[in-house]
N, C-alpha and C. Protein backbone atom coordinates (compact mmCIF):
# COMPACT_ATOMS: atom_id res chain seq x y z
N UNK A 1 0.84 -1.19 0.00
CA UNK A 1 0.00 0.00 0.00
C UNK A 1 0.88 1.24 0.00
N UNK A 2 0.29 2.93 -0.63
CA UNK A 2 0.91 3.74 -0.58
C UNK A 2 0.15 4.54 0.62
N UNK A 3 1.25 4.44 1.98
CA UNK A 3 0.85 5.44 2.87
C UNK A 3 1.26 6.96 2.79
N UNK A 4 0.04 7.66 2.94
CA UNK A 4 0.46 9.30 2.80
C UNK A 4 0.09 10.30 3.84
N UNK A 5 1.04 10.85 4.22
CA UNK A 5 0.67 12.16 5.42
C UNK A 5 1.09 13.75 4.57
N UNK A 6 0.16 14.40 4.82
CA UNK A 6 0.08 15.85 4.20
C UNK A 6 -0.28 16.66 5.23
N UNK A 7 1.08 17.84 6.15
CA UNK A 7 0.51 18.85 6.67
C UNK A 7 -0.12 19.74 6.08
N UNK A 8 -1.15 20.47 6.08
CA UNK A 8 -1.62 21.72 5.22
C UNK A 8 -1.51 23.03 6.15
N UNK A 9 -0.68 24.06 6.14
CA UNK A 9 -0.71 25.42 7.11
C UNK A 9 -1.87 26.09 6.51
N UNK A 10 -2.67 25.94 7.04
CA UNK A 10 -3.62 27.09 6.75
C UNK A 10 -4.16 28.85 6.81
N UNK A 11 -4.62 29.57 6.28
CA UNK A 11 -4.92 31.13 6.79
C UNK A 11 -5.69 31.05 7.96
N UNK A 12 -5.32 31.63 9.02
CA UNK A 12 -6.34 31.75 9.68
C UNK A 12 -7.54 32.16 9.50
N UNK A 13 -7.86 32.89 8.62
CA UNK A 13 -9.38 33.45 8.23
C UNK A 13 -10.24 31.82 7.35
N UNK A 14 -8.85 30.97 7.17
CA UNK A 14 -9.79 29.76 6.41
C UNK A 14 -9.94 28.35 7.18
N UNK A 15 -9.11 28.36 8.40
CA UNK A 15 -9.22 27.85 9.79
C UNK A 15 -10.47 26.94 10.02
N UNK A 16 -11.35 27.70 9.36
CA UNK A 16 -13.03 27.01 10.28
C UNK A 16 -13.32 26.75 8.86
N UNK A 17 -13.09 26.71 7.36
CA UNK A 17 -13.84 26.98 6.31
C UNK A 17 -12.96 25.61 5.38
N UNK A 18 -11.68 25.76 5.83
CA UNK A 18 -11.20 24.42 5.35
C UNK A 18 -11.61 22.90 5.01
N UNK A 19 -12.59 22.82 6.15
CA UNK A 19 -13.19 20.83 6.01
C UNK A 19 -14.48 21.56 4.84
N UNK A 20 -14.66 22.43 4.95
CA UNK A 20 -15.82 22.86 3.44
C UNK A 20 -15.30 23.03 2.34
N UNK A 21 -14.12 23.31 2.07
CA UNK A 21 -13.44 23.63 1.05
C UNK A 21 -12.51 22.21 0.54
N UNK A 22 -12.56 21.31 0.94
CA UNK A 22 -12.12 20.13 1.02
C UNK A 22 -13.26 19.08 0.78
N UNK A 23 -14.20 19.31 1.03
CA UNK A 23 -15.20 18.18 1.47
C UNK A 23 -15.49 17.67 -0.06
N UNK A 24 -15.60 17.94 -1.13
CA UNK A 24 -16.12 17.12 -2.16
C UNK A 24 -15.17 16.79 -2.58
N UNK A 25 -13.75 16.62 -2.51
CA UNK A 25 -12.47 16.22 -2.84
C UNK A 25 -12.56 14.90 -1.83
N UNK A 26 -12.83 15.15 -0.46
CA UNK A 26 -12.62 13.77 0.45
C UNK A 26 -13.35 12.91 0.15
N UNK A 27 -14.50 13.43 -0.29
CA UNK A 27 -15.89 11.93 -0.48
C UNK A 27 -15.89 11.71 -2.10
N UNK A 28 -15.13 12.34 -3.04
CA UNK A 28 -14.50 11.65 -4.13
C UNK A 28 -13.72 10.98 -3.85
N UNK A 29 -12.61 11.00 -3.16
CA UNK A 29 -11.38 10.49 -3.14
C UNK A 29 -11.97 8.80 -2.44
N UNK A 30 -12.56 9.16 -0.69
CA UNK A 30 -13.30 7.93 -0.50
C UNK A 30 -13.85 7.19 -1.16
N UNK A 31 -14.69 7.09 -2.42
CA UNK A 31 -15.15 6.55 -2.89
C UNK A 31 -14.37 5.72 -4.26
N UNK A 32 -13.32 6.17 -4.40
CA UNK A 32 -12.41 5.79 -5.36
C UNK A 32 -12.02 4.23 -5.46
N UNK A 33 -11.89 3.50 -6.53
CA UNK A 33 -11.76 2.50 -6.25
C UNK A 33 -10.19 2.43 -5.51
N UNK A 34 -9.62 1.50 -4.70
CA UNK A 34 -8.16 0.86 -4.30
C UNK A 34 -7.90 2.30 -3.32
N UNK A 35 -9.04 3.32 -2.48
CA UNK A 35 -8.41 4.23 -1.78
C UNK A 35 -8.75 3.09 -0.23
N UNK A 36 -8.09 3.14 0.51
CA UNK A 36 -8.01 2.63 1.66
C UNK A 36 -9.10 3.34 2.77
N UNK A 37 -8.03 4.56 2.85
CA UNK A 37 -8.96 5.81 3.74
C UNK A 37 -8.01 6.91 3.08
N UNK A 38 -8.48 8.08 3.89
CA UNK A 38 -8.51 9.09 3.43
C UNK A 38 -9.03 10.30 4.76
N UNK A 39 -8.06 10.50 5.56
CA UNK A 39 -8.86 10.87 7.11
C UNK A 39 -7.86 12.37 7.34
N UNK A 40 -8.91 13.14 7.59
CA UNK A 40 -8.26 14.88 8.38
C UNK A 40 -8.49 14.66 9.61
N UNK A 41 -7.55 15.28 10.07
CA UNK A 41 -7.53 15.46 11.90
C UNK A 41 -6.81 17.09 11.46
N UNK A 42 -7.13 17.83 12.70
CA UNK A 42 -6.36 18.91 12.93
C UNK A 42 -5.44 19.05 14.01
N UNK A 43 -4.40 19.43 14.06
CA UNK A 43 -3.93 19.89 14.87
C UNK A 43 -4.14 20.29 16.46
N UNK A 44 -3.76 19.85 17.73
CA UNK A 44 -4.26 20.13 18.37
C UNK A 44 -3.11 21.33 19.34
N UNK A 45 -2.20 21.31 18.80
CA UNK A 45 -1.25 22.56 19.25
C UNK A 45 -1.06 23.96 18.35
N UNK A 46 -1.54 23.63 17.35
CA UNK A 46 -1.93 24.78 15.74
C UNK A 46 -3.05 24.75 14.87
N UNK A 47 -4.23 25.80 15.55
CA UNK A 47 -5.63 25.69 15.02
C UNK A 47 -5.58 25.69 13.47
N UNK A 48 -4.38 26.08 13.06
CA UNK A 48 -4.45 26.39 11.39
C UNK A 48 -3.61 25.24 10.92
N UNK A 49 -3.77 24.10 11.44
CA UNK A 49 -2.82 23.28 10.62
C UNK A 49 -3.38 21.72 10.98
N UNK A 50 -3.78 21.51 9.51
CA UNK A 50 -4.82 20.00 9.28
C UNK A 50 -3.75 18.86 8.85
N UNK A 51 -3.95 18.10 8.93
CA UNK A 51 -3.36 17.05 8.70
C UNK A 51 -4.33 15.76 8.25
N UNK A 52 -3.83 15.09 7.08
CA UNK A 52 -4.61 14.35 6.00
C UNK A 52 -3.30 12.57 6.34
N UNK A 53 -4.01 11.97 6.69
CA UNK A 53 -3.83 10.36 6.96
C UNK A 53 -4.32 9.84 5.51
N UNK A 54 -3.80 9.50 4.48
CA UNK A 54 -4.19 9.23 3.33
C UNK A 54 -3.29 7.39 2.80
N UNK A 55 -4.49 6.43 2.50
CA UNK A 55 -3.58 5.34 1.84
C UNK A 55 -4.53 4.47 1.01
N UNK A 56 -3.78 4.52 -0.09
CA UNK A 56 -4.11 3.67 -1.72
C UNK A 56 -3.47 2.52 -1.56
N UNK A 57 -4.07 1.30 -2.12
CA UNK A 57 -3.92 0.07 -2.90
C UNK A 57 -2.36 0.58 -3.97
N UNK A 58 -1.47 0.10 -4.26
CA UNK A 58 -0.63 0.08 -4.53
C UNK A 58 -0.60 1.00 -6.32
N UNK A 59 -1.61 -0.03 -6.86
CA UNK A 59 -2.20 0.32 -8.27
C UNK A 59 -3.32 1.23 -8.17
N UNK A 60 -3.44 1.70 -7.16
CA UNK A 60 -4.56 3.11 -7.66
C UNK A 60 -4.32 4.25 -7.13
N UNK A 61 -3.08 4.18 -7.58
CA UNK A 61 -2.38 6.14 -6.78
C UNK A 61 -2.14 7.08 -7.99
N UNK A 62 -2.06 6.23 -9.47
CA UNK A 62 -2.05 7.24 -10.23
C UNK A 62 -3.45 7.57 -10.81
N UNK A 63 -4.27 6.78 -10.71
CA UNK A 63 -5.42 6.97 -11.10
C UNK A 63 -6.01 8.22 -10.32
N UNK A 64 -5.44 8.02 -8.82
CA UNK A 64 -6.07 9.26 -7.87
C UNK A 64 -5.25 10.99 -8.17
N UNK A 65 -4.48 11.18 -8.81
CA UNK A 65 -3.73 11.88 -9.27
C UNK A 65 -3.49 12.57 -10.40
N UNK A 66 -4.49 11.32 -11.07
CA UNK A 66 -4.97 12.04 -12.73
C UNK A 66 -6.91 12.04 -12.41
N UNK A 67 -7.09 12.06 -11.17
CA UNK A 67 -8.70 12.39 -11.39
C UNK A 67 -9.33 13.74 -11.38
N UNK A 68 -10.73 14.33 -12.06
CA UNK A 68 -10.73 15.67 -11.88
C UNK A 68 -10.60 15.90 -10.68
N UNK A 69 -11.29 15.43 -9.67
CA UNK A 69 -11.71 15.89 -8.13
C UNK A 69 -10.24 16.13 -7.28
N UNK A 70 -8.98 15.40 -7.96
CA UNK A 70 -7.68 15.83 -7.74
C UNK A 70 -7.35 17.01 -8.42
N UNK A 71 -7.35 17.05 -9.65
CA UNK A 71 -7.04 18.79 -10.19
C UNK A 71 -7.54 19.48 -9.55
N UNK A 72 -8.94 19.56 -9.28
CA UNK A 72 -9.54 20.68 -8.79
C UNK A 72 -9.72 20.86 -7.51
N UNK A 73 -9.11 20.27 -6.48
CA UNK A 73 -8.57 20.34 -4.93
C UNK A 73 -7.14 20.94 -5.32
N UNK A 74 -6.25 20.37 -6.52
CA UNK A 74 -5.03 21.10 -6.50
C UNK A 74 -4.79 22.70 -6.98
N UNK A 75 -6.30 22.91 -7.53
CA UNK A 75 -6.89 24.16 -7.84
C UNK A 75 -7.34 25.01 -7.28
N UNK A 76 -7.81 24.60 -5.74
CA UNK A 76 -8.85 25.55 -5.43
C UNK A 76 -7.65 25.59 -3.51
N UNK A 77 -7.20 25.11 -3.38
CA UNK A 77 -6.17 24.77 -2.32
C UNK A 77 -5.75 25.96 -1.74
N UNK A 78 -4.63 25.83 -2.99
CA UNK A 78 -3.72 27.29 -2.69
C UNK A 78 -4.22 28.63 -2.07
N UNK A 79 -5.86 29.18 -2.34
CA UNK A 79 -6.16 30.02 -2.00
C UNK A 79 -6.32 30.12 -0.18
N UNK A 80 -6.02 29.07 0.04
CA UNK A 80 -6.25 28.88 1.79
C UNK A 80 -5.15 28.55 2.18
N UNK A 81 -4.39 28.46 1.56
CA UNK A 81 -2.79 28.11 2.18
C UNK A 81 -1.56 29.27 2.54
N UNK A 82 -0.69 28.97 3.24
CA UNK A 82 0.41 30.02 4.04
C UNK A 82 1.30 29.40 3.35
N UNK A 83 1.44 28.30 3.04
CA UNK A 83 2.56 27.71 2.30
C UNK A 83 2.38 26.06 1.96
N UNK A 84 3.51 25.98 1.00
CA UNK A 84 3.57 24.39 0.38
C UNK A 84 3.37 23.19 1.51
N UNK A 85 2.37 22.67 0.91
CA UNK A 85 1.81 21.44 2.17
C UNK A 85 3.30 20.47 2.13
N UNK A 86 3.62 20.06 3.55
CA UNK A 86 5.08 18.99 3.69
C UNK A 86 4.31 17.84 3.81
N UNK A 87 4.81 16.65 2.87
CA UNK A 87 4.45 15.30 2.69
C UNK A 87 5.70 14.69 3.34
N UNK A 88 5.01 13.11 3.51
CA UNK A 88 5.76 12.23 3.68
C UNK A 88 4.88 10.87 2.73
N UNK A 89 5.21 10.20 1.98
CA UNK A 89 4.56 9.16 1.17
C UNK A 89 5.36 8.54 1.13
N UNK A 90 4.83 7.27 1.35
CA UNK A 90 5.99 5.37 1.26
C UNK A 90 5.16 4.64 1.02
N UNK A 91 5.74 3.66 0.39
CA UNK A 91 5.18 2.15 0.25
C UNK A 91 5.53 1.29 0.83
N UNK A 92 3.99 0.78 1.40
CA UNK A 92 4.86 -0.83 2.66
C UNK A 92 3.78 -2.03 2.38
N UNK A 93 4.27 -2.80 2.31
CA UNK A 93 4.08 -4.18 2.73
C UNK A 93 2.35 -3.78 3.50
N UNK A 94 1.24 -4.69 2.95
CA UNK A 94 0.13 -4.54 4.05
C UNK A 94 -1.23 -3.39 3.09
N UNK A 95 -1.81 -4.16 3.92
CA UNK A 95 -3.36 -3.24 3.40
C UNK A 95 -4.07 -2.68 4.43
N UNK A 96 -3.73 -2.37 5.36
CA UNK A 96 -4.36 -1.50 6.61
C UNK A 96 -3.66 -1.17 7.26
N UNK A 97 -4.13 -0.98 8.41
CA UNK A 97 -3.96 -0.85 9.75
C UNK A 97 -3.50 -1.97 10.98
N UNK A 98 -2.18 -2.47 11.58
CA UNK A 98 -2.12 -3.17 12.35
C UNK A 98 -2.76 -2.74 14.08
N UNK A 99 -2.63 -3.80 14.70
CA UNK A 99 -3.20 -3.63 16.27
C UNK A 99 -1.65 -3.26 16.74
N UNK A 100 -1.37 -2.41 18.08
CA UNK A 100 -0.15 -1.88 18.53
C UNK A 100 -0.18 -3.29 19.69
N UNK A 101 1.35 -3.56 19.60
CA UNK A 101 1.69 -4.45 20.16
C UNK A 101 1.81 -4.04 21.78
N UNK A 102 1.89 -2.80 21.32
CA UNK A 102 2.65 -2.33 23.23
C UNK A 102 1.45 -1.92 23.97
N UNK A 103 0.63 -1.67 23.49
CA UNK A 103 -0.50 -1.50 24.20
C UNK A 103 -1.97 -2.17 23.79
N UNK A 104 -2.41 -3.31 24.16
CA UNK A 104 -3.21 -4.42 23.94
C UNK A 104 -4.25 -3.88 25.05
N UNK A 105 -5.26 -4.09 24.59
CA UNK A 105 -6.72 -4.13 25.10
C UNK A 105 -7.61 -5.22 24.94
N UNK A 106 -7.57 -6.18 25.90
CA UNK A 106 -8.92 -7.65 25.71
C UNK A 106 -9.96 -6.95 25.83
């Protein structure tokens, strides 16, 4: 699978307006065939800074990359941004999510 993390710094004036300005990009993307998930959390030490948990099936990352609902998130983005979103993307072994070994719950 291709795992992906994307900080986004946001404007503060777009702070609260961001998960709207995003939202038909996420429930395209969800619905995509070979997308895994696709999950925002924000920040809980920097109100302006979201963070995107993102992972594809191995064979469907270019498909997600040449789709419109990708152009036009890579289109409409910038206007809410302070600067270039920092990635981290890898490929590993696995199709989800494992259970944490160090901390087990029966």
């Amino acid at each position: 699978m291709i795992f992906i993390v994307v900080k986004f710094n946001v404007k503060p004036d777009w702070s609260e307006r961001w998960l709207d300005l995003v939202a038909d990009f996420t429930k395209a993307t969800r619905e995509e065939p070979g997308n895994l998930w696709f999950d925002w959390s924000r920040s809980v030490d920097n109100p302006n800074e979201f963070v995107l948990v993102e992972a594809f099936q191995d064979d469907a990352a270019d498909a997600h990359v040449n789709s419109e609902h990708f152009k036009k998130a890579m289109a409409d983005m910038p206007q809410a941004l302070v600067e270039t979103p920092h990635i981290i993307s890898r490929q590993f072994e696995g199709s989800g999510w494992d259970r944490m070994g160090e901390l087990t719950i029966d």
